[in-house]
C-alpha atoms as a PDB file:
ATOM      1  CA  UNK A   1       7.687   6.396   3.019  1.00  0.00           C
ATOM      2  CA  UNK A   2       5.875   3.403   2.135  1.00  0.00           C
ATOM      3  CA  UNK A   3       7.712  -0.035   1.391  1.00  0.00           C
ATOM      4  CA  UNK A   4       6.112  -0.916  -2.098  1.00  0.00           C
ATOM      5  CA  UNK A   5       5.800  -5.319  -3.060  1.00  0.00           C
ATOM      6  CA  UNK A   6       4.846  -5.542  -6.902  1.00  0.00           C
ATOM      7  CA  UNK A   7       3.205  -8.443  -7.790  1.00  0.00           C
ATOM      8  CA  UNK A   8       3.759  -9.475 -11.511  1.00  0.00           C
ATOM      9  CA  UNK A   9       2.960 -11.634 -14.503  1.00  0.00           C
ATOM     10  CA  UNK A  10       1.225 -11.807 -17.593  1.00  0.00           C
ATOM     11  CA  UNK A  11      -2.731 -11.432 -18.534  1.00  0.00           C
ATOM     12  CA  UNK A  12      -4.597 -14.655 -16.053  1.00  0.00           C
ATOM     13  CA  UNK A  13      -1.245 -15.846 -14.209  1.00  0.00           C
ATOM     14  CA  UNK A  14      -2.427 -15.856 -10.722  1.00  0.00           C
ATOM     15  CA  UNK A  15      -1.333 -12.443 -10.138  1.00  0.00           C
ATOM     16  CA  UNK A  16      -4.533 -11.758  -7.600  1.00  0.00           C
ATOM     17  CA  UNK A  17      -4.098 -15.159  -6.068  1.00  0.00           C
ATOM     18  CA  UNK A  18      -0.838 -14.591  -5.107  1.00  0.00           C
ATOM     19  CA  UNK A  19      -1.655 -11.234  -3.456  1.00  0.00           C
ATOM     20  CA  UNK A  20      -4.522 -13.105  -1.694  1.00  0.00           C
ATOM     21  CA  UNK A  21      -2.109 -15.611   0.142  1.00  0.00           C
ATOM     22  CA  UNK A  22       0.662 -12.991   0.953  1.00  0.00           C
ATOM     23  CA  UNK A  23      -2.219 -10.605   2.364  1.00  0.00           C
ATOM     24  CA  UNK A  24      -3.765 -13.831   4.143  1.00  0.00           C
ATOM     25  CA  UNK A  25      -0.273 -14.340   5.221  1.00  0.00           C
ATOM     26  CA  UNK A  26       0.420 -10.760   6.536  1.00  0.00           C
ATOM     27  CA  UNK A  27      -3.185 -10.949   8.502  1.00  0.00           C
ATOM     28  CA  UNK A  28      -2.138 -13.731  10.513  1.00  0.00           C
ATOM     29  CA  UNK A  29       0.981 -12.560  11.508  1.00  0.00           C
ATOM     30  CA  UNK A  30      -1.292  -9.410  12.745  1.00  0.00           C
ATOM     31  CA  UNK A  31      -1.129  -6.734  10.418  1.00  0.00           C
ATOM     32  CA  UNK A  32      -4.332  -4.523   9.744  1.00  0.00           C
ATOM     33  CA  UNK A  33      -4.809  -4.857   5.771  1.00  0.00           C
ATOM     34  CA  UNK A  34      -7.262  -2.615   3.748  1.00  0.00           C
ATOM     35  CA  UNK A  35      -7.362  -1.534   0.136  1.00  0.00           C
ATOM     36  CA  UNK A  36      -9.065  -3.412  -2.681  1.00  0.00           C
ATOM     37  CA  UNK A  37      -8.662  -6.597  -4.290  1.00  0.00           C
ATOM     38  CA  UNK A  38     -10.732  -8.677  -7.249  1.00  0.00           C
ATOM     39  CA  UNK A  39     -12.769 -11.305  -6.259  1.00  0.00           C
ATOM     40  CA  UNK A  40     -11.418 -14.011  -7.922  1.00  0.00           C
ATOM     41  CA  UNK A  41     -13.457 -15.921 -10.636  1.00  0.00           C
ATOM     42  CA  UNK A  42     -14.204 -19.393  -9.887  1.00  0.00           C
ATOM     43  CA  UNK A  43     -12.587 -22.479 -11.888  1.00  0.00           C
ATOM     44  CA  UNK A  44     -13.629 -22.624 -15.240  1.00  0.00           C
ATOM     45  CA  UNK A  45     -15.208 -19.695 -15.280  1.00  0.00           C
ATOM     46  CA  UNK A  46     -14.990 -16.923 -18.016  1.00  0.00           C
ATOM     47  CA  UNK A  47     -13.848 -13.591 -16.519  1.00  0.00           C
ATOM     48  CA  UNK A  48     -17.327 -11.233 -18.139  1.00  0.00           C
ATOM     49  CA  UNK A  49     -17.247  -9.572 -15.010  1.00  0.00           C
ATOM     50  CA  UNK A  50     -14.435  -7.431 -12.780  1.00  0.00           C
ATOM     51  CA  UNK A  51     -15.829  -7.257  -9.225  1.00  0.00           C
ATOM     52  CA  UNK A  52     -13.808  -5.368  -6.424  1.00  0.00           C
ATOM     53  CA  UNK A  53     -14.082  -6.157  -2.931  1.00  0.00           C
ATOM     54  CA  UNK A  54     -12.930  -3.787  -0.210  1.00  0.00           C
ATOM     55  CA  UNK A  55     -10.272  -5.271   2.452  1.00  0.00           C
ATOM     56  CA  UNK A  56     -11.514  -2.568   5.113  1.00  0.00           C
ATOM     57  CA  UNK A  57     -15.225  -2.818   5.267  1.00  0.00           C
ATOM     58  CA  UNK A  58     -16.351  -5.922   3.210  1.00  0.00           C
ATOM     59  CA  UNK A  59     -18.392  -3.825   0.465  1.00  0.00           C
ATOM     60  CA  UNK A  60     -17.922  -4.648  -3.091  1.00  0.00           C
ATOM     61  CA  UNK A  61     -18.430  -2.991  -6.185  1.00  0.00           C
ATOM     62  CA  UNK A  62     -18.588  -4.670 -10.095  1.00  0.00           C
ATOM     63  CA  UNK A  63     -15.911  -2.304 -11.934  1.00  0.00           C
ATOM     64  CA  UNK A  64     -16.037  -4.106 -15.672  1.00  0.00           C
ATOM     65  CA  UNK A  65     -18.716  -5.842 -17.591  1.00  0.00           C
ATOM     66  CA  UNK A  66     -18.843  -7.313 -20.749  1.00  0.00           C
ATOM     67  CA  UNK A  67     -22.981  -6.663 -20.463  1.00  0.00           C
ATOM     68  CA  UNK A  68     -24.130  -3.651 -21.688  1.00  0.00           C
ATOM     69  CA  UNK A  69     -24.837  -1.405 -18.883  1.00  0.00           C
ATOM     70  CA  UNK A  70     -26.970   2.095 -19.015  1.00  0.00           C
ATOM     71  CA  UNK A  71     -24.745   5.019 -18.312  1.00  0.00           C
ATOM     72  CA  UNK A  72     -21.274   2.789 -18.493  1.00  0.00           C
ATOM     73  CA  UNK A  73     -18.946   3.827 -20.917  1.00  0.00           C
ATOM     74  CA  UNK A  74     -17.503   0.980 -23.006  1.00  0.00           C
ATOM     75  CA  UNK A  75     -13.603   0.397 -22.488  1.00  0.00           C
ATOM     76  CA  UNK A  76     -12.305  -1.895 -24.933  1.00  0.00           C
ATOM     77  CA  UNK A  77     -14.209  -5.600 -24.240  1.00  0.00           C
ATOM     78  CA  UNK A  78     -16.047  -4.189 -21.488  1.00  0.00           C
ATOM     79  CA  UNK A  79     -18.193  -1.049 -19.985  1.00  0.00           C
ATOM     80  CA  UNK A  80     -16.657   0.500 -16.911  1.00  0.00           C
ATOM     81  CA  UNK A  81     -18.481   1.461 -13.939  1.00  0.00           C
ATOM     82  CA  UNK A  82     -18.532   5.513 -13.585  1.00  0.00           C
ATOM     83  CA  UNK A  83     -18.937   5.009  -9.533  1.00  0.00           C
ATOM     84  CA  UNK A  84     -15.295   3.112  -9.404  1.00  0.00           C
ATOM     85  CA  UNK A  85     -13.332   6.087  -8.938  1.00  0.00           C
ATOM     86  CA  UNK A  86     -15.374   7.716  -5.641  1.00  0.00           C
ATOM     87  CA  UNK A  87     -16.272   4.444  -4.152  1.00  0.00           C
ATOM     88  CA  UNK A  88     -12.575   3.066  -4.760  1.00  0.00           C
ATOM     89  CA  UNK A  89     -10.800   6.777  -3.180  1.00  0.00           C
ATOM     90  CA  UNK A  90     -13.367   6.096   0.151  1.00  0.00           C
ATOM     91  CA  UNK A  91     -12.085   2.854   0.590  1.00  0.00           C
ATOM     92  CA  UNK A  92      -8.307   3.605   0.092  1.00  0.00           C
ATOM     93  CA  UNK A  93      -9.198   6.442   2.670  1.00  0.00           C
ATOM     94  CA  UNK A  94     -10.384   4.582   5.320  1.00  0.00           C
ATOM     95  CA  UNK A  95      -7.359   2.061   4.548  1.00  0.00           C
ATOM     96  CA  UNK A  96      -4.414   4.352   5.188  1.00  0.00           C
ATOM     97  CA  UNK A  97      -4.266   3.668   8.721  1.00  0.00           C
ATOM     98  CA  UNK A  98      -3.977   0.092   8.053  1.00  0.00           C
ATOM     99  CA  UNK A  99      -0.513  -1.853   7.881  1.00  0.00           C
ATOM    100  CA  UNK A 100      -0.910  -3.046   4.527  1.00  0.00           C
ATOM    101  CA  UNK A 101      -2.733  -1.477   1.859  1.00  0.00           C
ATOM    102  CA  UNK A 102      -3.811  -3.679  -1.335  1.00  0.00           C
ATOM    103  CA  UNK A 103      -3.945  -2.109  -4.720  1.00  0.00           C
ATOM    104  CA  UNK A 104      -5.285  -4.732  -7.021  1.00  0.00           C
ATOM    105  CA  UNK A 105      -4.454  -3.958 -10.078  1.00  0.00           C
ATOM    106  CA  UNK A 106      -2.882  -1.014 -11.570  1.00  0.00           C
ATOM    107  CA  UNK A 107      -2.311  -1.079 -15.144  1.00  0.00           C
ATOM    108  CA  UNK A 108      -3.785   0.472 -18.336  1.00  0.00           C
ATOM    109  CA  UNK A 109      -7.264   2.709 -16.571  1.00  0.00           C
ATOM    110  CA  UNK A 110      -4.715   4.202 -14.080  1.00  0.00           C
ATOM    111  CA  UNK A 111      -2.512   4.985 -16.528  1.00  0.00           C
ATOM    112  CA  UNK A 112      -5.114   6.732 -18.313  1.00  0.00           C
ATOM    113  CA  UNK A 113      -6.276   8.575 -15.499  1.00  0.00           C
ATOM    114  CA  UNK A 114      -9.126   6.073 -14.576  1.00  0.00           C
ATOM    115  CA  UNK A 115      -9.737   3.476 -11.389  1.00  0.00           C
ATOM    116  CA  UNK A 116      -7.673   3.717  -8.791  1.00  0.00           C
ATOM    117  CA  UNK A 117      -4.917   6.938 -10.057  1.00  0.00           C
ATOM    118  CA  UNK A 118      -5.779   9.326  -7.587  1.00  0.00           C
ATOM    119  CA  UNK A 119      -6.070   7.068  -4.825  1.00  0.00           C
ATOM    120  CA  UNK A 120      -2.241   5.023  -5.649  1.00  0.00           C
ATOM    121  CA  UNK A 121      -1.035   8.225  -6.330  1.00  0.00           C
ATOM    122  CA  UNK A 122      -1.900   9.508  -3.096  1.00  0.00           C
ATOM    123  CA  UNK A 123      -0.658   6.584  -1.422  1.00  0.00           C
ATOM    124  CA  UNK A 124       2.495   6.247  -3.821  1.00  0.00           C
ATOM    125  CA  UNK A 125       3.521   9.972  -2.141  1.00  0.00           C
ATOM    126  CA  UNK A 126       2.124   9.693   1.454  1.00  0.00           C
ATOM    127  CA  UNK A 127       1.091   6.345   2.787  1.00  0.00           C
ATOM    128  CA  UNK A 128       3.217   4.885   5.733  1.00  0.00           C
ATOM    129  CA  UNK A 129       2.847   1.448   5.633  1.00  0.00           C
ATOM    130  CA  UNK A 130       3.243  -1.372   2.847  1.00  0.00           C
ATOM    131  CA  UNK A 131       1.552  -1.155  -0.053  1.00  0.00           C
ATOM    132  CA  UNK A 132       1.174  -4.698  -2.083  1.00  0.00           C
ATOM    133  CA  UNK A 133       0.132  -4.040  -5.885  1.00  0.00           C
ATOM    134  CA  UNK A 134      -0.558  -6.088  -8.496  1.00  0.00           C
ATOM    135  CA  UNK A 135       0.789  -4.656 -11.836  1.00  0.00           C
ATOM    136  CA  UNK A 136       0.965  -6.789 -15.077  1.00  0.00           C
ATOM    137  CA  UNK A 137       4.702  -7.034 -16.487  1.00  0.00           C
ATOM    138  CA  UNK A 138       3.915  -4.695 -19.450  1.00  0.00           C
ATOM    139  CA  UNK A 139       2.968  -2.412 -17.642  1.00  0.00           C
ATOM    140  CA  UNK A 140       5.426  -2.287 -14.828  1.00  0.00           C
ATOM    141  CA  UNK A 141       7.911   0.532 -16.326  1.00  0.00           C
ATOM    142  CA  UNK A 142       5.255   3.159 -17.241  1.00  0.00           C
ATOM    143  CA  UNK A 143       3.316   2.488 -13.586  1.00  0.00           C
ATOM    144  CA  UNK A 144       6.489   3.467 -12.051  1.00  0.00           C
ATOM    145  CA  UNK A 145       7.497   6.456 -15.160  1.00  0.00           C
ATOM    146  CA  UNK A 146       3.960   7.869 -14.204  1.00  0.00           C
ATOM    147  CA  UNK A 147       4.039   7.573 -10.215  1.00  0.00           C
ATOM    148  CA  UNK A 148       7.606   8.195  -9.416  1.00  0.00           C
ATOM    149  CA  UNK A 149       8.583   4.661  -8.371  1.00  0.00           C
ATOM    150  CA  UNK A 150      12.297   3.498  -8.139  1.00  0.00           C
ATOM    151  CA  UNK A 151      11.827  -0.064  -9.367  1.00  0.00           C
ATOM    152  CA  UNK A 152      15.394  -0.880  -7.522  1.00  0.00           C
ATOM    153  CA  UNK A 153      13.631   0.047  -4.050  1.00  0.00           C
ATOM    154  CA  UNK A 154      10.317  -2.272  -4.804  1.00  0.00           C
ATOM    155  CA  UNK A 155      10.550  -6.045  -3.636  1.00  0.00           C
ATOM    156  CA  UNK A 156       9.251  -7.656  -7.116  1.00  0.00           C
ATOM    157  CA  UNK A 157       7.417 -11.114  -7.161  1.00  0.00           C
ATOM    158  CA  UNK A 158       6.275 -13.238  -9.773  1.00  0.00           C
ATOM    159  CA  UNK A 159       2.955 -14.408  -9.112  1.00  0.00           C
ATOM    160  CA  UNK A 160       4.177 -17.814 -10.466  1.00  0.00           C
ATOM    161  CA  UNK A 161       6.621 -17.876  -7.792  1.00  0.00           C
ATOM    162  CA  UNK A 162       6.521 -20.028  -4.587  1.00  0.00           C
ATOM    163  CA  UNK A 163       4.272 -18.286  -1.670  1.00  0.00           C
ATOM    164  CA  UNK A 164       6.123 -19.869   0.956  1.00  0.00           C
ATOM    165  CA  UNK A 165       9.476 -18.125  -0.958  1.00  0.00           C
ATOM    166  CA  UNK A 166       7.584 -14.776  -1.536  1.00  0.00           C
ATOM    167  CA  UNK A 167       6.618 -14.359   2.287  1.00  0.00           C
ATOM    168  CA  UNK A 168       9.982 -14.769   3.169  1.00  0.00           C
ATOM    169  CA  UNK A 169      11.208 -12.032   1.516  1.00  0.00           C
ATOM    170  CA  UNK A 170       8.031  -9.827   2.766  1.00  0.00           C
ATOM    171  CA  UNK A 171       7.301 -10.634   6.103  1.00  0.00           C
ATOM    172  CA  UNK A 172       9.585  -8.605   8.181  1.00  0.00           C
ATOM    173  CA  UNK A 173       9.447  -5.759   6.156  1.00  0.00           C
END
């Protein structure tokens, strides 16, 4: 059974930068990390494009654009990548031997069946290790309703809290 750390907050809170410096953290202290994570958008800059980088072999992938793209359905704001799903499962695959896996984020496409729901489901019901996932706040209670996560068993952190605090209470996990 794996030991699942949510990572919180609302819409542009530093949710992704907090899993960055607990994963960064993790790596140090020698734990093999894999999954996927967003590359962060620099300062100042708009976020018109989701791009996912993969913690196991390096390869990335742009998920969401705000560009109209030929053959991308349009989601809302943006049109979604149709490739997301295969190349997102072969990365989580070749991560479930790591220590840490990195699901970054699950919210409203996995709850519609989309991104990364096969893949966290999978790993939700069979993975080993710890899995560190970055779910908004609204969405926290039907993530867990639709994967079978006790909330009361999940270490929660705020991405607005202190990293220094939040390693604490992850690192010898």
């Amino acid at each position: 059974m794996s030991t699942m750390i949510i990572i919180t907050g609302g819409r542009n809170t530093g949710k992704t930068t907090m899993a960055y410096a607990l994963y960064s953290k993790l790596d140090l202290d020698g734990k093999s990390i894999g999954g996927v994570i967003q590359v962060l958008a620099l300062p100042d800059q708009s976020k018109d494009t989701y791009e996912l980088s993969s913690q196991t072999d390096g390869s990335s992938l742009v998920m969401l654009s705000s560009r109209k793209r030929d053959s991308w359905p349009e989601i809302g704001n943006f049109f979604y990548n149709p490739e997301t799903e295969v190349w997102a499962d072969t990365q989580f695959k070749a991560s479930y031997s790591s220590d840490v896996i990195v699901f970054d984020e699950i919210g409203r496409y996995e709850l519609a069946g989309r991104g990364f729901d096969k893949a966290f489901r999978y790993a939700v019901e069979s993975y080993e290790g710890i899995m560190l996932t970055v779910i908004r706040e609204e969405h926290i209670a039907s993530v867990c309703d639709r994967y079978g996560i006790n909330i009361d068993s999940c270490v929660i952190i705020s991405s607005q809290d202190d990293v220094e605090q939040a390693y604490t209470r992850i690192r010898n996990l």
